[in-house]
Protein backbone atom coordinates (compact mmCIF):
# COMPACT_ATOMS: atom_id res chain seq x y z
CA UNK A 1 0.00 0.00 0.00
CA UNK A 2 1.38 3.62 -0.86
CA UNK A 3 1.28 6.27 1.68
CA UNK A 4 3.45 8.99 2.84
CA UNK A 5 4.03 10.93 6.07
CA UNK A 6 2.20 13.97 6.80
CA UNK A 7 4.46 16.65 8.53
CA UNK A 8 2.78 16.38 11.62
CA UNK A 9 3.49 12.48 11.58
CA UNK A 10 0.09 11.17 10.29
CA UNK A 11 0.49 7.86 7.85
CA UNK A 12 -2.12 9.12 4.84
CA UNK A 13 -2.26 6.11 1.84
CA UNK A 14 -2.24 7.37 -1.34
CA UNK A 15 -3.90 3.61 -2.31
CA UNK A 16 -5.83 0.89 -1.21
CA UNK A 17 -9.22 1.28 -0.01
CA UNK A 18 -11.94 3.01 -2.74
CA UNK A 19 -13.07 5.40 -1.86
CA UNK A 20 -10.32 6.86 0.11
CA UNK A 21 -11.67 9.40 2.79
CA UNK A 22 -8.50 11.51 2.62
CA UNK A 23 -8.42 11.60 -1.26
CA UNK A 24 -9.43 14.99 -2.74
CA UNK A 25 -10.57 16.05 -6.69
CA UNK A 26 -10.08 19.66 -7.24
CA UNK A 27 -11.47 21.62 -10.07
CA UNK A 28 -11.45 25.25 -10.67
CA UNK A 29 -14.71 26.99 -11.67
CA UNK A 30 -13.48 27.24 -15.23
CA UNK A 31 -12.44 23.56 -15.83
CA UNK A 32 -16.00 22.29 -13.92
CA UNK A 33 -17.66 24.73 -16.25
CA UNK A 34 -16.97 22.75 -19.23
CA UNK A 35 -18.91 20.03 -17.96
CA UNK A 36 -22.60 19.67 -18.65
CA UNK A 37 -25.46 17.51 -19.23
CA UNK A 38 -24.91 13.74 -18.46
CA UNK A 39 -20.99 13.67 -17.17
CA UNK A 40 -19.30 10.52 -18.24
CA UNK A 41 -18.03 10.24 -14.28
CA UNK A 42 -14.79 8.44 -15.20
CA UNK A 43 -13.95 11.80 -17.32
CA UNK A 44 -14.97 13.49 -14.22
CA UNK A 45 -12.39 11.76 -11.71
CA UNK A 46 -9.53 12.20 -14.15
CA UNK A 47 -9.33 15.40 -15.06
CA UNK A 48 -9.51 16.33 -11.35
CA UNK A 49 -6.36 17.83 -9.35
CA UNK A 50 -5.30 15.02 -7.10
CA UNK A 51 -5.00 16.38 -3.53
CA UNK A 52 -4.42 14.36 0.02
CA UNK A 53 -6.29 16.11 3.13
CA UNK A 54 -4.43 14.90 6.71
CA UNK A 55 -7.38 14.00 8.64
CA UNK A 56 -5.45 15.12 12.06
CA UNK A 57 -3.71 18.10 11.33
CA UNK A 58 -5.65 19.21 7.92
CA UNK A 59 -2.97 19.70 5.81
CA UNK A 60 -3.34 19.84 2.59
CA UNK A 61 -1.15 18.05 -0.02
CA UNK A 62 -2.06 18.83 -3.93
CA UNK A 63 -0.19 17.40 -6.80
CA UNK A 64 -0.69 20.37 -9.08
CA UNK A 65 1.58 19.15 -11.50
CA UNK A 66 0.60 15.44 -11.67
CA UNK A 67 0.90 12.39 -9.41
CA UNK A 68 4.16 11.91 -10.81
CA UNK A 69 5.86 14.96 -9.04
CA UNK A 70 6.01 16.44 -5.87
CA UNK A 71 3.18 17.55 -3.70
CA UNK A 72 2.49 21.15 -2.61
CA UNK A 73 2.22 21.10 1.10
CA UNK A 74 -0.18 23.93 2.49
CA UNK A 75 -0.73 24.62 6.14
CA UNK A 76 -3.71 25.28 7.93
CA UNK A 77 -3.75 28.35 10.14
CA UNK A 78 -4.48 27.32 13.66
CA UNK A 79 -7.57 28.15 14.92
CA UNK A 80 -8.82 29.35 11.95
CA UNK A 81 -12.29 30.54 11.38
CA UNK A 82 -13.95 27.14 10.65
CA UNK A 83 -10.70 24.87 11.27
CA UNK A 84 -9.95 22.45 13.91
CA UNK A 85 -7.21 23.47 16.45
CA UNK A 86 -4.16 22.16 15.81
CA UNK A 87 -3.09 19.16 17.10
């Protein structure tokens, strides 16, 4: 099973179980825009931005460029309006 290790120490697999509750699609309002109609759903899923959400500390990990390369790490501000406290 693929995973990798959150900052803050959390295991988060990248396979395995389907669906995976810590597996993000990202769109932007442009690219969702060009769907319409039925939606062939694999087409969907695809074309989405992969991104990994650490379900303890809520960092974010998005593979802008593809799977293939390295992740973007963004960090929740703790506290945040609407966010969990930090761990």
């Amino acid at each position: 099973m693929a995973k990798f290790v959150c900052v803050c120490g959390t295991e988060i697999r990248t396979s395995g179980d389907i669906p995976n509750e810590n597996e993000w699609k990202l769109f932007s309002d442009v690219e969702f825009d060009q769907y319409s109609g039925q939606v062939d759903v694999e087409k969907l899923y695809l074309a989405g931005t992969i991104a990994f959400r650490c379900p303890v500390s809520d960092h974010l990990w998005i593979y802008w460029d593809g799977f293939d390369k390295t992740p973007q790490l963004y960090e929740p501000i703790p506290g945040g309006e609407g966010g969990r406290q930090a761990p």
